[in-house]
Each structure stands twice: as structure tokens, then as C-alpha cells.
N, C-alpha and C. Protein backbone atom coordinates (compact mmCIF):
# COMPACT_ATOMS: atom_id res chain seq x y z
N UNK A 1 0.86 -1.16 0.00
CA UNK A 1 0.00 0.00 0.00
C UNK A 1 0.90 1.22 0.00
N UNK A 2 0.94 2.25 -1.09
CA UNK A 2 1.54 3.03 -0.62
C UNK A 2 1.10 4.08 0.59
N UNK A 3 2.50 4.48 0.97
CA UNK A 3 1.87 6.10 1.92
C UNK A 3 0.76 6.98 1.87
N UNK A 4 0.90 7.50 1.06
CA UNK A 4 -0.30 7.78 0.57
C UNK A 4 -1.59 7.58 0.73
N UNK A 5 -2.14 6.34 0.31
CA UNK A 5 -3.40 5.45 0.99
C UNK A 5 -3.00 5.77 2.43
N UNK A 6 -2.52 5.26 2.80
CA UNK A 6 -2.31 4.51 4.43
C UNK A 6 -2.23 5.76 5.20
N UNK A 7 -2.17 6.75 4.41
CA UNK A 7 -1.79 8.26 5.64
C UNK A 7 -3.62 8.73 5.88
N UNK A 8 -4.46 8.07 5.11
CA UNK A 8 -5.70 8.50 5.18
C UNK A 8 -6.13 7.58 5.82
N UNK A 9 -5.80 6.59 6.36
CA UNK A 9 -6.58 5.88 7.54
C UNK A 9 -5.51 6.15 8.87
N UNK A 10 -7.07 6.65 9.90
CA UNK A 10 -6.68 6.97 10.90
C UNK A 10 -7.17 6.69 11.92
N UNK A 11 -6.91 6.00 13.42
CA UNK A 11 -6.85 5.12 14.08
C UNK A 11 -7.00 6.03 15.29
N UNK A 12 -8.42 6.42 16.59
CA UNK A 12 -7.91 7.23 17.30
C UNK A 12 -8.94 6.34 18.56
N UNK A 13 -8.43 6.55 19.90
CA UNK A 13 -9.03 6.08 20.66
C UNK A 13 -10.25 7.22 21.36
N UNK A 14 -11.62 6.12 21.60
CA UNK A 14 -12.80 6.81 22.03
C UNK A 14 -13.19 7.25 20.40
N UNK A 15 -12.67 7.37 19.35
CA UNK A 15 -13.60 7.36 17.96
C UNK A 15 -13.83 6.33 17.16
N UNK A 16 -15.62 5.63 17.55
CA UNK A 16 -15.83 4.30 16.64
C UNK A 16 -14.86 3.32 17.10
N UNK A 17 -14.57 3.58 18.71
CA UNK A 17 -14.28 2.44 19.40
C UNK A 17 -12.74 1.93 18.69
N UNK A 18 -12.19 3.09 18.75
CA UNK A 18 -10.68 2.67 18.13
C UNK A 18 -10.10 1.97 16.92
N UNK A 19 -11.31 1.76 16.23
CA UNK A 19 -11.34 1.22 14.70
C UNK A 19 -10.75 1.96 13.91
N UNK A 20 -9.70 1.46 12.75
CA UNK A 20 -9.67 2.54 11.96
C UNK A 20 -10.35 2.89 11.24
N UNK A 21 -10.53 4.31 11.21
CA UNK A 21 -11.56 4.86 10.48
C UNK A 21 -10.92 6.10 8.93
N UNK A 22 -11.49 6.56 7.74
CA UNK A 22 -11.32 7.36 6.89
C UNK A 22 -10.62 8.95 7.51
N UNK A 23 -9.66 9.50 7.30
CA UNK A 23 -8.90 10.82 7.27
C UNK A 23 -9.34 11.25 8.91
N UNK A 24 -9.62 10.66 9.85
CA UNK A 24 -10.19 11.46 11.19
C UNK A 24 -11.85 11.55 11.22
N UNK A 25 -12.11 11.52 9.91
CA UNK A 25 -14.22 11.08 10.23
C UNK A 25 -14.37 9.72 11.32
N UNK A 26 -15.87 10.03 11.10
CA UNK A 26 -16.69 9.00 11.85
C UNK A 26 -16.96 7.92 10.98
N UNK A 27 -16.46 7.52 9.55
CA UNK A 27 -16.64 6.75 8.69
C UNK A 27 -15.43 5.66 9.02
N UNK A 28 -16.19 4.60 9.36
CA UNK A 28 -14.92 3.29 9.51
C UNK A 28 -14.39 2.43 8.06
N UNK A 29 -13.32 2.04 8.33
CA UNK A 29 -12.92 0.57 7.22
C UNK A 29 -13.39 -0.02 7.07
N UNK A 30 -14.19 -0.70 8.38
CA UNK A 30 -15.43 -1.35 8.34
C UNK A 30 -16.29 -0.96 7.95
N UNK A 31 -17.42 0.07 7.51
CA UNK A 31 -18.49 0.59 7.01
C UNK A 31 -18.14 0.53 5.32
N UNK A 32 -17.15 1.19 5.27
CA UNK A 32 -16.86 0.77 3.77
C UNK A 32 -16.81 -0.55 2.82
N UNK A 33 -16.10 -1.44 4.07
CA UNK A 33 -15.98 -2.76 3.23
C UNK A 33 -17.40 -3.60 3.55
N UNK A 34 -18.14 -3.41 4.40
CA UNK A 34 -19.66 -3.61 4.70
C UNK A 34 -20.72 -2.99 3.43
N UNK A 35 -20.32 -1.76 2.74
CA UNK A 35 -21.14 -1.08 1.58
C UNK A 35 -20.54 -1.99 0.84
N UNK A 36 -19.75 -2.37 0.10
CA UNK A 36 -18.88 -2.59 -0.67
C UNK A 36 -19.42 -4.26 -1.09
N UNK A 37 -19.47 -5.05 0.31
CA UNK A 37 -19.84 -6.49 0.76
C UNK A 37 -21.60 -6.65 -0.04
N UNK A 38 -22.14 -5.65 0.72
CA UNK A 38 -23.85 -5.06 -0.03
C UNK A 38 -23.80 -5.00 -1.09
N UNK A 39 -22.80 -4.54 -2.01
CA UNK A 39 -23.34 -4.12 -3.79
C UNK A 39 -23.15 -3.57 -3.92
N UNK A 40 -23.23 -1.94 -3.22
CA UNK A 40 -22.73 -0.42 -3.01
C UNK A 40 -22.03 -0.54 -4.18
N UNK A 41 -22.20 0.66 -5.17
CA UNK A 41 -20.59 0.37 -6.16
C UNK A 41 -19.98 1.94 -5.35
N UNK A 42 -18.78 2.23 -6.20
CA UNK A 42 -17.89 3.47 -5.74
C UNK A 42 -18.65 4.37 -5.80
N UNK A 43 -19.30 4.43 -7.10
CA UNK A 43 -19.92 5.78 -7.41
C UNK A 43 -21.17 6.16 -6.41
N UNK A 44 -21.74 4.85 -5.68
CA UNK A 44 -23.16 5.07 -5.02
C UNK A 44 -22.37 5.42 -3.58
N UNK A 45 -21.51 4.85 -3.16
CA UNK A 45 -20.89 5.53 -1.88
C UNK A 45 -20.58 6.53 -1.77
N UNK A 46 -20.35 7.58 -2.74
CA UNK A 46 -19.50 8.45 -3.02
C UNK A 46 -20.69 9.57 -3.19
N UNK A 47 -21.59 9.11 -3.76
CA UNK A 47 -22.91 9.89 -4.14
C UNK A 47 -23.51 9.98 -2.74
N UNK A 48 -23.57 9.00 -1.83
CA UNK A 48 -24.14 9.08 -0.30
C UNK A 48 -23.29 10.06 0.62
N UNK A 49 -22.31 9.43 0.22
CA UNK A 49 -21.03 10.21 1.42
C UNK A 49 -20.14 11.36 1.12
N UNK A 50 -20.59 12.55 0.52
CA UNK A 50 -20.27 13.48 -0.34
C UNK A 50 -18.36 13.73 0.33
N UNK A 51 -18.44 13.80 1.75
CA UNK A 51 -16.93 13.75 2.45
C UNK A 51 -16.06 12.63 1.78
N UNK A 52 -16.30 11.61 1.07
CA UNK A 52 -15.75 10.55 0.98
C UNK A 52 -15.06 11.24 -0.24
N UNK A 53 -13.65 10.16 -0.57
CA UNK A 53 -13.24 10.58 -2.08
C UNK A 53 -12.85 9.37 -2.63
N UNK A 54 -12.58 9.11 -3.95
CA UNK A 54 -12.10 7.39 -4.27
C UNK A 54 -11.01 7.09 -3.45
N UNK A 55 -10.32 7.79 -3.32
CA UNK A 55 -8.65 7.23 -2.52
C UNK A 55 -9.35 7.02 -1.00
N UNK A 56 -9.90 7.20 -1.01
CA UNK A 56 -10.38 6.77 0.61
C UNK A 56 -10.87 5.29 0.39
N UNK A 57 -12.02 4.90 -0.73
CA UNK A 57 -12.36 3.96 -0.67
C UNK A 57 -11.48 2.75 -1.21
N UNK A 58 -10.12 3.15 -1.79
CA UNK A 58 -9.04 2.32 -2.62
C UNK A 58 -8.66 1.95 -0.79
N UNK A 59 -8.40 3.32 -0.44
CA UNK A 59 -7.18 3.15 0.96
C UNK A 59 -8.00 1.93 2.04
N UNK A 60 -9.15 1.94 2.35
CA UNK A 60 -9.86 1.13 3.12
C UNK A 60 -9.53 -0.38 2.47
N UNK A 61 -9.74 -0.45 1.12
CA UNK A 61 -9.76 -2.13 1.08
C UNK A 61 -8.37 -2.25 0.59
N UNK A 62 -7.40 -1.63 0.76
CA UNK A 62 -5.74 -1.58 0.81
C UNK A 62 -5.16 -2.12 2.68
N UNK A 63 -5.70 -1.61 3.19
CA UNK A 63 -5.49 -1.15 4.28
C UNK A 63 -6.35 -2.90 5.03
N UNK A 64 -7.41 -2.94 4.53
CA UNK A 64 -7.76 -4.27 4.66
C UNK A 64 -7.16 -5.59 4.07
N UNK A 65 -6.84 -5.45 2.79
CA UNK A 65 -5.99 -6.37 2.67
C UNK A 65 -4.56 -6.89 3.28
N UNK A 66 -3.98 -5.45 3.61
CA UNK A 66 -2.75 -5.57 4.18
C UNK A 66 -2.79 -6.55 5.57
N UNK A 67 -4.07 -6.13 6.32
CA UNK A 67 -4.27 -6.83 7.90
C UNK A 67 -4.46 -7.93 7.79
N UNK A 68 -4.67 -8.25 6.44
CA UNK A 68 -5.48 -10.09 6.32
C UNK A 68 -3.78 -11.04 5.42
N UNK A 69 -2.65 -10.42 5.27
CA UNK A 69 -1.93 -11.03 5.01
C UNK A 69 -0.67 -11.33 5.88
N UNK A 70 -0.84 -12.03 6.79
CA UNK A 70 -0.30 -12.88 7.34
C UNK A 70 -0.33 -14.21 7.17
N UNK A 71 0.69 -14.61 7.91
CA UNK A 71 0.29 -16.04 7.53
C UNK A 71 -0.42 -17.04 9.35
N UNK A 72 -0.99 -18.09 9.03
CA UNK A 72 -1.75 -18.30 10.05
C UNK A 72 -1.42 -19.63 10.91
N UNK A 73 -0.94 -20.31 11.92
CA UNK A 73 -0.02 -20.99 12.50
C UNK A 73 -1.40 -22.17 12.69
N UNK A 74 -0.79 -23.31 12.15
CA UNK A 74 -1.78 -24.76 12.30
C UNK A 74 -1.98 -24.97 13.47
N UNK A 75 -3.33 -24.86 14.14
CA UNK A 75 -3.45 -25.84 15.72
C UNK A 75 -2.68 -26.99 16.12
N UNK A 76 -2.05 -27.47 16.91
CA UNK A 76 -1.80 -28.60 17.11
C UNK A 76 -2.98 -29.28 17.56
């Protein structure tokens, strides 16, 4: 992900319960990838959430992918 993306998600405690959320809004990573999960296309999020911009919605499922690549240790 570059800088860029990643400088627009921002992570604060007591806002949306410490989730990261879009540039300091009340809009989470989670809410996005939840529209997104629904059908939502870019343009209909974007049309709802006039604050929103595409690099926000690139940076959220950047920013999500990044957390989901690890690798995951077999139970014994």
C-alpha cells in the first residue's frame, strides 16, 4: 500500500471504538468494506457520502488487505 493510501486511515481512541476509520471522520474501514460487501458500487458511496473521495475507498480495502496477510499458524 503506498503512503499515501495509508496516511488517510486513521486510528484514534474513544472514535468508533478505536477502529480505523477514513482521514479522522466518523466513517470506519469497516463501514466501507460492509457497503462494498452489499453491492454499493464506488460511485453510489461516493454519491451518499459526499466527504468521501475514491482514494479513501481504494485506501480502506488496501489497508484491509494488508491486515489479512499474514500467515496463520496450524493448531496442534
Amino acid at each position: 500500500m503506498s503512503d499515501d493510501l495509508l496516511s488517510r486511515i486513521t486510528i484514534e481512541e474513544g472514535k468508533r471504538g478505536g477502529r480505523p476509520c477514513i482521514r479522522g471522520m466518523r466513517i470506519a474501514v469497516h463501514d466501507i468494506l460492509g457497503w462494498l460487501a452489499s453491492g454499493m458500487t464506488e460511485a453510489q458511496i461516493l454519491s451518499d457520502y459526499e466527504e468521501l473521495e475514491g482514494d479513501d475507498i481504494r485506501a480502506a480495502l488496501s489497508y484491509a488487505a494488508r491486515q489479512l496477510d499474514h500467515s496463520v499458524a496450524a493448531a496442534a
